[in-house]
N, C-alpha and C. Protein backbone atom coordinates (compact mmCIF):
# COMPACT_ATOMS: atom_id res chain seq x y z
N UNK A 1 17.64 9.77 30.97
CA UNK A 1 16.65 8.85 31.48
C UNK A 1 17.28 7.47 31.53
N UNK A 2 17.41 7.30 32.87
CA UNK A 2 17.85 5.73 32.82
C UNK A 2 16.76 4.48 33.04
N UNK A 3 16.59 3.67 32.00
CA UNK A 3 15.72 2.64 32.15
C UNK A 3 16.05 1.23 32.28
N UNK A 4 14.95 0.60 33.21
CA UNK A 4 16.00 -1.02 33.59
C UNK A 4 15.06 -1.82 32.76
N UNK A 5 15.09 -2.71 31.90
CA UNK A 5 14.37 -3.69 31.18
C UNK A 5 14.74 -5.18 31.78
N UNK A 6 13.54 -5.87 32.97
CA UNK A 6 14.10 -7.07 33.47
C UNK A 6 13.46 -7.79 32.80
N UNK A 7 14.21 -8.88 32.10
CA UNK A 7 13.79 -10.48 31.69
C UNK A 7 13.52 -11.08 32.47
N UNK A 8 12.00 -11.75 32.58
CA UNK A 8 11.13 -12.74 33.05
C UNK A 8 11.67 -14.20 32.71
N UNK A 9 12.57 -13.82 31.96
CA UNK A 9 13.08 -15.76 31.73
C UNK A 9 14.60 -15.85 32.37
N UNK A 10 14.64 -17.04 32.60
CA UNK A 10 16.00 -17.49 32.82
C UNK A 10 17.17 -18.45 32.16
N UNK A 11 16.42 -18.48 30.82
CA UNK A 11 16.72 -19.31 30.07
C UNK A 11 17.93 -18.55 29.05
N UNK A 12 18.69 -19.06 28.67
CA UNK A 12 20.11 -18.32 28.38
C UNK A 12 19.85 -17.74 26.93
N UNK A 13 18.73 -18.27 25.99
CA UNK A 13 18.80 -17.85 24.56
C UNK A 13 17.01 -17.71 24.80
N UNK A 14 16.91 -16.64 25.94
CA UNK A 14 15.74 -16.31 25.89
C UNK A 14 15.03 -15.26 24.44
N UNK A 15 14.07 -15.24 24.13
CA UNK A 15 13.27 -14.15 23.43
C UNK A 15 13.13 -12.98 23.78
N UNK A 16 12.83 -12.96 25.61
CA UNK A 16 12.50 -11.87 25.83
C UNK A 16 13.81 -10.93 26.44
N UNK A 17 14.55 -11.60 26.53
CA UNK A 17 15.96 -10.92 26.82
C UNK A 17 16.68 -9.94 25.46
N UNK A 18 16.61 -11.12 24.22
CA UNK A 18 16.91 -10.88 23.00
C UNK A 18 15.75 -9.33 22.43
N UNK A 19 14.98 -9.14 22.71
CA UNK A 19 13.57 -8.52 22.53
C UNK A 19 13.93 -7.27 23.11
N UNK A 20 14.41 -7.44 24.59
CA UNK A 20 15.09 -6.07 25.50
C UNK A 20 16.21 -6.11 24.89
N UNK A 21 17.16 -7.02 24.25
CA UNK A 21 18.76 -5.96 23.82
C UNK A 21 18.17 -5.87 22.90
N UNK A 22 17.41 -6.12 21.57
CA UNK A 22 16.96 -5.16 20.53
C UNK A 22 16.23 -3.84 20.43
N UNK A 23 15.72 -3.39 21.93
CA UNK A 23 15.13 -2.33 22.25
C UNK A 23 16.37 -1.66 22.77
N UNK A 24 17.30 -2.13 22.91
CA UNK A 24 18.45 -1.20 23.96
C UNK A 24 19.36 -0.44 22.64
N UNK A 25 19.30 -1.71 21.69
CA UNK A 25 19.81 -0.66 20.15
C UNK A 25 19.23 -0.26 19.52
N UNK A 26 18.25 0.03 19.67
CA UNK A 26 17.47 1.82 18.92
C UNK A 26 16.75 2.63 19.91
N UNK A 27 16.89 2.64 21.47
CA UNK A 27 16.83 3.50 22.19
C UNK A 27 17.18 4.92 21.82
N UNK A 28 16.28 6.12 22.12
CA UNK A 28 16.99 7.39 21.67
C UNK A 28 18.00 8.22 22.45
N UNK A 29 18.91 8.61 21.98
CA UNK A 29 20.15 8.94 22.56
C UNK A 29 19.67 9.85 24.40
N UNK A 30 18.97 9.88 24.93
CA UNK A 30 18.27 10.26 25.89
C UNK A 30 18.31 9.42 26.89
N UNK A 31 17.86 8.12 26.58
CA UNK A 31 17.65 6.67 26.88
C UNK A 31 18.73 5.78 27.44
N UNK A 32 19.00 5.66 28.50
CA UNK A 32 19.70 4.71 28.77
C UNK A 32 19.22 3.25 29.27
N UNK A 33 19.04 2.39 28.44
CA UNK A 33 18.47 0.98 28.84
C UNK A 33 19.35 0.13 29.24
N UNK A 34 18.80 -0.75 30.42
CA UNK A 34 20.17 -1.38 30.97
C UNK A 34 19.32 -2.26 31.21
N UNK A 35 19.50 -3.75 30.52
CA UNK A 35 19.03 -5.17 29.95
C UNK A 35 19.30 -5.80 31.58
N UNK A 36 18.41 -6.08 32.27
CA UNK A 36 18.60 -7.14 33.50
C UNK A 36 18.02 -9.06 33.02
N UNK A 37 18.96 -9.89 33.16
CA UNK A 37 18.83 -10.59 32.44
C UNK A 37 19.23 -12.24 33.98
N UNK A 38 19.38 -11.32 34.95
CA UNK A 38 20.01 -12.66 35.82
C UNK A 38 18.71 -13.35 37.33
N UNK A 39 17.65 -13.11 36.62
CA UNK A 39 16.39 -13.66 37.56
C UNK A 39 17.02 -15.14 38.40
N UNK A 40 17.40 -16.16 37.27
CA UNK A 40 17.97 -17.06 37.18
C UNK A 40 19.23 -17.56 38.36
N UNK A 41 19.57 -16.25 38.66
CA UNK A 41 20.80 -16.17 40.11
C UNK A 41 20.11 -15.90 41.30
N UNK A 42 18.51 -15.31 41.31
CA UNK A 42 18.44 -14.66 42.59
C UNK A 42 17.75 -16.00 43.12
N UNK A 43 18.17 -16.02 44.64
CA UNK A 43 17.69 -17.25 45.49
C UNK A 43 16.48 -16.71 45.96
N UNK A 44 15.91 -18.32 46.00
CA UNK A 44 14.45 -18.06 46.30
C UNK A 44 13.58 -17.65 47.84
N UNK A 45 13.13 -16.34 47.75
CA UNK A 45 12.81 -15.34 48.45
C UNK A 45 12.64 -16.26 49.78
N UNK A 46 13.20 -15.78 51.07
CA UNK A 46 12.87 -16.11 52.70
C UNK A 46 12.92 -14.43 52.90
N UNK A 47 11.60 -14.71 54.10
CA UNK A 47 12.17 -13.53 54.92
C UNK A 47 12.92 -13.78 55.78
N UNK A 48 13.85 -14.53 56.08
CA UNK A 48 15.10 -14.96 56.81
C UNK A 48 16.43 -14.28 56.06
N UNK A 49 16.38 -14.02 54.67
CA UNK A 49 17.42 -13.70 53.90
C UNK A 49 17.07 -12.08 54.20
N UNK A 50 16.15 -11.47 54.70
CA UNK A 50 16.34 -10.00 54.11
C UNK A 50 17.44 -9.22 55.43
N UNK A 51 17.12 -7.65 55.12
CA UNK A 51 18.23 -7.17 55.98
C UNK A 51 19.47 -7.48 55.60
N UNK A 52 20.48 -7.56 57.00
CA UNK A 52 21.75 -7.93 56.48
C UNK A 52 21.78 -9.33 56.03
N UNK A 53 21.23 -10.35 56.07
CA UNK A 53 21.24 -11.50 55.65
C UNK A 53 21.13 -11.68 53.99
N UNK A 54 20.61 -10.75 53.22
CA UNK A 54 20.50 -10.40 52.43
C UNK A 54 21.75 -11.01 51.37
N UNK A 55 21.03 -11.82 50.18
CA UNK A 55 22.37 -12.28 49.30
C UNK A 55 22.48 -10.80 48.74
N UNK A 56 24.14 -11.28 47.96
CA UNK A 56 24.84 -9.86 47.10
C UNK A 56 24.03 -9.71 45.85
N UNK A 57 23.24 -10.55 45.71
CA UNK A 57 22.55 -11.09 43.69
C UNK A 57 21.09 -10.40 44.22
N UNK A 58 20.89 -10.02 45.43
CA UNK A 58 19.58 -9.80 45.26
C UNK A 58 19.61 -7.85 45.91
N UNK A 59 20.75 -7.69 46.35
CA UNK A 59 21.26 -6.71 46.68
C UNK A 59 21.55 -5.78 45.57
N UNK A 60 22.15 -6.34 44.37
CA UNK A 60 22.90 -5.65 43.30
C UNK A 60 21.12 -5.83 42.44
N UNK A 61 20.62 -6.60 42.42
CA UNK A 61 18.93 -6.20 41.76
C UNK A 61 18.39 -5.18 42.50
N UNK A 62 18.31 -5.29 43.82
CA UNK A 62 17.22 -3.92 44.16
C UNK A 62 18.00 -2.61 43.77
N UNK A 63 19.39 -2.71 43.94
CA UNK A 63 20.21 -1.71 43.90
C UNK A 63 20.02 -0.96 42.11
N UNK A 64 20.17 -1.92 41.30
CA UNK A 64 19.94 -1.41 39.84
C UNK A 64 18.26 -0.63 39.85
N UNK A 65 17.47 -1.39 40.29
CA UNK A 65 15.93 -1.01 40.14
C UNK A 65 16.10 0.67 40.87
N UNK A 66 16.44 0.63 42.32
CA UNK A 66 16.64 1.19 43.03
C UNK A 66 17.37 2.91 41.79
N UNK A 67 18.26 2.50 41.16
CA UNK A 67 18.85 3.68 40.49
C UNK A 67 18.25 3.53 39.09
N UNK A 68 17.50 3.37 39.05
CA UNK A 68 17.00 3.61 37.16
C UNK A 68 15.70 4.65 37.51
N UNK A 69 14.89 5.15 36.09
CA UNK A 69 14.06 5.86 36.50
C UNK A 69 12.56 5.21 36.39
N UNK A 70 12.79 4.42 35.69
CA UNK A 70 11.81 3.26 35.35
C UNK A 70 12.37 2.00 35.15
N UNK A 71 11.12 0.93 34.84
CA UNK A 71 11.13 -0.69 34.63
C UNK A 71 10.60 -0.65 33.74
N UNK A 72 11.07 -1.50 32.64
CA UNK A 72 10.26 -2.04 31.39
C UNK A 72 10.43 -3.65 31.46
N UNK A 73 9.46 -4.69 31.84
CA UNK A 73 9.45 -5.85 32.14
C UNK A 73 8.91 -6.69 31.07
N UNK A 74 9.56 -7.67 30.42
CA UNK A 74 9.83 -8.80 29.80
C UNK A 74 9.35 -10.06 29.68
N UNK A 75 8.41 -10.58 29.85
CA UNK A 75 8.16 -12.39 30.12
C UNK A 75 7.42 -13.07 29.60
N UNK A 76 8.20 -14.42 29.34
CA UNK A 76 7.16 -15.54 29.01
C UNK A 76 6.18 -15.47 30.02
N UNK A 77 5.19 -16.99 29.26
CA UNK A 77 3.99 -16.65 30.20
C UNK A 77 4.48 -19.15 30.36
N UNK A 78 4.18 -18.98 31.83
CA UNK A 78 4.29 -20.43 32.03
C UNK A 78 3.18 -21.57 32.33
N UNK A 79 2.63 -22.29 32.08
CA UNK A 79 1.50 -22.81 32.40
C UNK A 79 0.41 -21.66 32.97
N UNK A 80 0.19 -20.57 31.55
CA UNK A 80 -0.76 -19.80 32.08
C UNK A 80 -0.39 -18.68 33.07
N UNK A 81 0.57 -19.05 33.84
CA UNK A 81 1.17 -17.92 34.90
C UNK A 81 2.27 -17.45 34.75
N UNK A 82 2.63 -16.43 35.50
CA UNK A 82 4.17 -15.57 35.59
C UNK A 82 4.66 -16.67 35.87
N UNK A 83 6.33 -16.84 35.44
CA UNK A 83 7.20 -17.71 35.67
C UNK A 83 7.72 -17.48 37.18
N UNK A 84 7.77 -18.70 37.89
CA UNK A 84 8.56 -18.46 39.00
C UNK A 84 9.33 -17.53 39.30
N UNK A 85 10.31 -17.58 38.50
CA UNK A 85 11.63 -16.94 38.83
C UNK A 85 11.07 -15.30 38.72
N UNK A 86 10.02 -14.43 37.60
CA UNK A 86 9.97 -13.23 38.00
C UNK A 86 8.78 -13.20 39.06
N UNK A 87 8.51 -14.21 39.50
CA UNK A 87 7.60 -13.82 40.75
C UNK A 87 8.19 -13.70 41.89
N UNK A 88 9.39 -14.79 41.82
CA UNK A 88 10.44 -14.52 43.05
C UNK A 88 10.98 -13.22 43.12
N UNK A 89 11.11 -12.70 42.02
CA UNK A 89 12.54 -11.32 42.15
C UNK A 89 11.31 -10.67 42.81
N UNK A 90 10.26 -10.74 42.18
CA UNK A 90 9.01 -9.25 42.88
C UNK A 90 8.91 -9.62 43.99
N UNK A 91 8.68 -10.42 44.64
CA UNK A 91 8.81 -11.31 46.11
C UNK A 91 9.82 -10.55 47.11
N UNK A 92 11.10 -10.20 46.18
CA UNK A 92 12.24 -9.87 46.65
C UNK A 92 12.03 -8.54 47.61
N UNK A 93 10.96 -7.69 46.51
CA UNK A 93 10.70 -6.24 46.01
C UNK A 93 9.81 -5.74 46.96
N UNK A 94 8.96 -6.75 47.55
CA UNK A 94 7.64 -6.36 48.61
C UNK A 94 7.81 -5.58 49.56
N UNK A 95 8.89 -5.96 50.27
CA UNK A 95 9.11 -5.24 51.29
C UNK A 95 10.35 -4.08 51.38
N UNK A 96 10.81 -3.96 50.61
CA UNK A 96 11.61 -2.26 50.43
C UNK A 96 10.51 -1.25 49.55
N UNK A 97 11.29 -0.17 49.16
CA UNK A 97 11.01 0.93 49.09
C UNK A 97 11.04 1.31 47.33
N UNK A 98 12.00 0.48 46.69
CA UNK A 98 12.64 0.56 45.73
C UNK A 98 11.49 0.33 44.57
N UNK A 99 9.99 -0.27 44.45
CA UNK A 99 9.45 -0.49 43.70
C UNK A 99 8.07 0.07 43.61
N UNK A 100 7.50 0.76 45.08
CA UNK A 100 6.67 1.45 45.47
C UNK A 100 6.18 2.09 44.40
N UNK A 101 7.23 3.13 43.95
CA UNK A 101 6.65 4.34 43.32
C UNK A 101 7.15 4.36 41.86
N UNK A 102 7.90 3.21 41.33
CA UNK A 102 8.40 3.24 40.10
C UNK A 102 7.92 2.98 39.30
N UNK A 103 7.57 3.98 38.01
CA UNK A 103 6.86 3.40 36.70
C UNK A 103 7.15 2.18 36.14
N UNK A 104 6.39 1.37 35.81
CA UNK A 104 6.50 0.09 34.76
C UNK A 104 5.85 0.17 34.00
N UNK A 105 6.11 -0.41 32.95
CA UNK A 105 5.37 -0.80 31.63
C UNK A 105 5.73 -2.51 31.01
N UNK A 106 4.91 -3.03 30.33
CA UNK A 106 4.84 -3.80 29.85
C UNK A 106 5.56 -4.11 28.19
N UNK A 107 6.27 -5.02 27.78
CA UNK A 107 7.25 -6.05 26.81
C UNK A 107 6.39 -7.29 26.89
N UNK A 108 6.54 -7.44 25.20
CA UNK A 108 5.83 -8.68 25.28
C UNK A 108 6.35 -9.14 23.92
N UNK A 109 7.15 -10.55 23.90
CA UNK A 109 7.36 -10.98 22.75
C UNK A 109 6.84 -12.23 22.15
N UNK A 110 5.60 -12.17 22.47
CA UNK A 110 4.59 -13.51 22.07
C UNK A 110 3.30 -12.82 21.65
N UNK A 111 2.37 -13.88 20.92
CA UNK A 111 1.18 -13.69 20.15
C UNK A 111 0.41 -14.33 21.50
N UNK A 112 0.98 -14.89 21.89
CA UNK A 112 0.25 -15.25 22.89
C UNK A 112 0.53 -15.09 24.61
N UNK A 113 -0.07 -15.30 25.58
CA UNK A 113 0.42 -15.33 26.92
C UNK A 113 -0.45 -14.35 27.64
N UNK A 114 -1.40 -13.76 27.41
CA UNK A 114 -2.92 -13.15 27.93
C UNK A 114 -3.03 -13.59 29.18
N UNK A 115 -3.03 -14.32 29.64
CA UNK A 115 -3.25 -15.06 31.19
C UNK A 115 -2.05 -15.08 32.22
N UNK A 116 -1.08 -15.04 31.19
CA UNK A 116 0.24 -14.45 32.48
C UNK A 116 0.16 -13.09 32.53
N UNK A 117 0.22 -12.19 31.22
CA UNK A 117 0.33 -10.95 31.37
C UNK A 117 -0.98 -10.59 32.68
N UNK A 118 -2.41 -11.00 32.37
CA UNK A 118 -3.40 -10.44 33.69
C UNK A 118 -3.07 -10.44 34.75
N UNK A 119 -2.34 -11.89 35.13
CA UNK A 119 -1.97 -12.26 36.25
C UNK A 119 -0.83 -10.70 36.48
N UNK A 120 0.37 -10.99 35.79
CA UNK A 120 1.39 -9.81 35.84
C UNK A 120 0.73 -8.49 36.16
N UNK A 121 0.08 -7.87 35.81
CA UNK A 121 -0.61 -6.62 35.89
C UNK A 121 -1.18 -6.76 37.10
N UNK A 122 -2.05 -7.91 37.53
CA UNK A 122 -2.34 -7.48 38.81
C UNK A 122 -1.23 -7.43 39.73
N UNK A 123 -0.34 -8.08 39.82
CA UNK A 123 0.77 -7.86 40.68
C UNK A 123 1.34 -6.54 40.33
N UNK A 124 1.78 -6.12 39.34
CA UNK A 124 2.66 -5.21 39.22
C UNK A 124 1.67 -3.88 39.84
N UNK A 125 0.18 -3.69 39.51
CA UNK A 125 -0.54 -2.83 39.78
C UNK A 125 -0.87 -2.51 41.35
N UNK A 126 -0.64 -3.69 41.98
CA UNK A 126 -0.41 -3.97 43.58
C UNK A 126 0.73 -3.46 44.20
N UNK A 127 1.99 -3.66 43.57
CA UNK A 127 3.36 -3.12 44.04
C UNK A 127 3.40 -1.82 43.62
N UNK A 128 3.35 -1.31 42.81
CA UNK A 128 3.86 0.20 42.21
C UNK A 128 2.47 0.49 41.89
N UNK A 129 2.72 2.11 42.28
CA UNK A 129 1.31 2.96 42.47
C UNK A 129 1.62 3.06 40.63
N UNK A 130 2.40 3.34 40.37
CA UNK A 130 2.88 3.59 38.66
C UNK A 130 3.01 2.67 37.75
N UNK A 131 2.56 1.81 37.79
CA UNK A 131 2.75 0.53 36.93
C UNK A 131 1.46 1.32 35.45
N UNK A 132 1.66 1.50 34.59
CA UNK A 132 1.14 2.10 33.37
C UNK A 132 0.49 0.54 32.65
N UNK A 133 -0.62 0.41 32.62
CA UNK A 133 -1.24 -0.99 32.59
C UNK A 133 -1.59 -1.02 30.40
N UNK A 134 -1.68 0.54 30.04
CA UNK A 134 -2.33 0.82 28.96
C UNK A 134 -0.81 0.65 27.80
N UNK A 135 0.56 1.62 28.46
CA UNK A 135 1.59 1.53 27.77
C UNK A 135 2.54 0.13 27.74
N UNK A 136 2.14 -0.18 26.33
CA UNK A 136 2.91 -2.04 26.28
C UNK A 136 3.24 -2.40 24.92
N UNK A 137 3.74 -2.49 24.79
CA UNK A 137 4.75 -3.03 23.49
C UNK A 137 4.72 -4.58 23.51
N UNK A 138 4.32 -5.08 22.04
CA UNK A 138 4.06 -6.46 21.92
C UNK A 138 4.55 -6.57 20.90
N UNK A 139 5.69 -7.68 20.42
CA UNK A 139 6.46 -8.04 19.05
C UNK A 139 6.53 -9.35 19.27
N UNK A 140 5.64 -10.36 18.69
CA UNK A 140 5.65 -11.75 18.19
C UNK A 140 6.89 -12.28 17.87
N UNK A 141 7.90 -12.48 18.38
CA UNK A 141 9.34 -13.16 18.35
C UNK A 141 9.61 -14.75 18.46
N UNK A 142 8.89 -15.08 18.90
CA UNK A 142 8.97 -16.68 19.44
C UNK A 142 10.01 -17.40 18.20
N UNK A 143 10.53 -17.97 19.08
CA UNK A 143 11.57 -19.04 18.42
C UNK A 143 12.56 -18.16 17.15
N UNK A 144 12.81 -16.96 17.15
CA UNK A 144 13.36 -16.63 16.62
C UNK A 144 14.71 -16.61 17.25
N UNK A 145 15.82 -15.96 16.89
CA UNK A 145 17.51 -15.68 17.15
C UNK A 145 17.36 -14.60 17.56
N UNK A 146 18.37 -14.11 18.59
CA UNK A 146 18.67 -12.95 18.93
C UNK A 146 18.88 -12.06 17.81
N UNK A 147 19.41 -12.13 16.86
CA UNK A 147 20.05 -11.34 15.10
C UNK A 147 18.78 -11.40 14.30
N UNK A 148 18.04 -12.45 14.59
CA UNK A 148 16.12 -12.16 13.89
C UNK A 148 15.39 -10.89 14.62
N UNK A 149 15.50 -11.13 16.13
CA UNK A 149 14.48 -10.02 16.65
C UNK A 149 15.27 -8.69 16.44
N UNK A 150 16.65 -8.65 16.53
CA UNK A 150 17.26 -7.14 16.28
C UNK A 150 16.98 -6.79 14.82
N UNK A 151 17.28 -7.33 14.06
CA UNK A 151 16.82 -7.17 12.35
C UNK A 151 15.21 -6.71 12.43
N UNK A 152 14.29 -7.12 13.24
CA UNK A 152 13.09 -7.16 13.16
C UNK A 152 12.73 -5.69 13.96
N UNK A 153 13.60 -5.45 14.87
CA UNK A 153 12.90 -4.08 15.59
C UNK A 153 14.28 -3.01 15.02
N UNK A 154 15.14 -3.36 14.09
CA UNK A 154 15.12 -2.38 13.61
C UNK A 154 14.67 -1.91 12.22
N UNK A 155 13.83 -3.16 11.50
CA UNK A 155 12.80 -2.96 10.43
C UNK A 155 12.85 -1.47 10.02
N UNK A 156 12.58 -0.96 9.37
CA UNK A 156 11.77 0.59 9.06
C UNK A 156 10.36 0.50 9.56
N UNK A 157 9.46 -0.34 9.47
CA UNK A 157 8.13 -0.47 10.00
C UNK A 157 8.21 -0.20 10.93
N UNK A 158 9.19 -1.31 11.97
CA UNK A 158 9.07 -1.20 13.08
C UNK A 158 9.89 -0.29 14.45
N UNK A 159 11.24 0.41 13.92
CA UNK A 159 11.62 1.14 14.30
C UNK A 159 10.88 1.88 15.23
N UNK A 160 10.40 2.62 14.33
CA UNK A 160 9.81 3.94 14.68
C UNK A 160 8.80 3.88 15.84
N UNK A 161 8.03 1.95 15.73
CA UNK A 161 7.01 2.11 16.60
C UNK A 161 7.93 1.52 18.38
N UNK A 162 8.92 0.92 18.02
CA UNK A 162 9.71 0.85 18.89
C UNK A 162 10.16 2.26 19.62
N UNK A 163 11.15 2.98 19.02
CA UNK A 163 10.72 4.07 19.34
C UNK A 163 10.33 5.37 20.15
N UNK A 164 8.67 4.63 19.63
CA UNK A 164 7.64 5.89 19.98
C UNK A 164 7.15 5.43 21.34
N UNK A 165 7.37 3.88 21.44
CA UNK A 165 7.09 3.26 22.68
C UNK A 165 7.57 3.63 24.18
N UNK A 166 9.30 3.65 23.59
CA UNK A 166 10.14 4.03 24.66
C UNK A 166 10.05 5.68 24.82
N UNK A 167 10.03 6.41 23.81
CA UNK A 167 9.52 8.08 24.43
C UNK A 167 8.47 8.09 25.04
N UNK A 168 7.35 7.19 25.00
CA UNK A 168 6.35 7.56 25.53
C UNK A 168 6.67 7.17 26.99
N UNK A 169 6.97 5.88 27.32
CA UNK A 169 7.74 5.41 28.81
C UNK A 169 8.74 6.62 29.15
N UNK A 170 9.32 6.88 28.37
CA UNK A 170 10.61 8.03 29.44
C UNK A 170 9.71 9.27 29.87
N UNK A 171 8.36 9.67 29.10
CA UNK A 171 7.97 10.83 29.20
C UNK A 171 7.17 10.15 30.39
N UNK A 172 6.48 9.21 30.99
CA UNK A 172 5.70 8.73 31.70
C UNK A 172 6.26 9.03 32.53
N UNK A 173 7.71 8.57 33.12
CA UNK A 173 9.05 8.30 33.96
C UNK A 173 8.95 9.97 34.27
N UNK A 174 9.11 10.58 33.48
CA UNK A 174 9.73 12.16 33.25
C UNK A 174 8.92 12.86 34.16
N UNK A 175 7.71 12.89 34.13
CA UNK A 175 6.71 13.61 34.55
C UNK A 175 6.00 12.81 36.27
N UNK A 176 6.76 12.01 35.94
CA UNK A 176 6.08 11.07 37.28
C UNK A 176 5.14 10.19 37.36
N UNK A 177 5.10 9.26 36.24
CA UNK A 177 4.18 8.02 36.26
C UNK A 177 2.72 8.75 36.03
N UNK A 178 1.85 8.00 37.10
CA UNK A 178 0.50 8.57 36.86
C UNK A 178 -0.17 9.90 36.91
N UNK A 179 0.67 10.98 37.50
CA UNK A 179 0.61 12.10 36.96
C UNK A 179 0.07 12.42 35.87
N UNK A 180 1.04 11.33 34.73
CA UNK A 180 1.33 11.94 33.20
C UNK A 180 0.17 11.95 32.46
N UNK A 181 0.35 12.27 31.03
CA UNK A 181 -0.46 12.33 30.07
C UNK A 181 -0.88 10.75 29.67
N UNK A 182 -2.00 10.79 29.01
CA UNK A 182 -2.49 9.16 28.84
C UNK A 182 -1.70 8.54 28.46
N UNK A 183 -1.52 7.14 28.67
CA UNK A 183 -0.51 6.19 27.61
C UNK A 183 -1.14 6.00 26.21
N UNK A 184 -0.19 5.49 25.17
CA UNK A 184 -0.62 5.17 24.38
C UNK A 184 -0.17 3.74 24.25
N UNK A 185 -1.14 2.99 23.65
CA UNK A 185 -1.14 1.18 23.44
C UNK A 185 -0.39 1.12 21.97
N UNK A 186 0.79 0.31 21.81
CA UNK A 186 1.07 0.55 20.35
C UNK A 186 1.09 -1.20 19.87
């Protein structure tokens, strides 16, 4: 099972980047998570750029999405809303093929941000028939270190619920998104 985890930030000592490589080291040997972390490079969406006009940074993103079996998505929340930059990449995403039918699930490394995530869900629930609105993983990280949140999700507490998170996403993935068996909220 190959899974793409994109960071919503662009900020270099992000949380939620740090949050996805601490999920990428206790993934179960099944699992292949592959940390997308470069929102920050892709230029901001024209439909003048698509087709062959198309940059290589936004080419090599659809292309990764394009080969994984799922999305597990990442983000701060910015004055209340999705941050630019992952509204641009989805912007990117509208008009190919590559996001249609692909399961997502929800990452969340704040106590707070309720009003971006709604916002997020309705978009994501608009693009992909599979966007899993119920399966979401939430770990309060803020202002911690990259070596805090990995220490923290590989806890013994929290391990396991880490985890149980990502089997439940690969089995979602596995079976074909909404097909599947209910999500579970952990």
């Amino acid at each position: 099972m190959k899974l793409l985890a994109i960071s919503g930030s662009a900020r270099r000592l992000s949380t939620n980047t740090a949050l996805l490589v601490a999920l990428q080291g206790v993934a179960p040997g099944h699992i292949t998570l592959d940390v997308f972390d470069g929102i920050g490079d892709l230029p901001v969406f024209s439909a003048d750029l698509e087709g062959p006009a198309r940059p290589a940074s936004v080419d090599d993103f659809m292309q990764r999405i394009a080969e994984s079996d799922g999305l597990l998505i990442c983000s701060p929340e910015y004055i209340r809303g999705i941050p630019g930059g992952l509204k641009n990449a989805i912007d990117w995403l509208v008009s190919g093929e590559q996001i249609v039918g692909k399961p997502i699930a929800l990452v969340h490394a704040s106590h707070r941000g309720d009003d971006m995530l709604a916002a997020l869900r309705l978009v994501l629930s608009t693009v992909s028939v599979n966007f899993n609105e119920t399966l979401f993983f939430r770990l309060p990280v803020m202002q911690q270190t990259p070596e805090a949140i990995r220490a923290r999700v590989q806890a013994p507490d929290q391990r396991p619920v880490a985890e149980q998170f990502l089997e439940a996403f690969s089995s979602f993935c596995r079976i074909g998104g909404h097909d599947g068996p209910a999500a579970i909220k952990l």
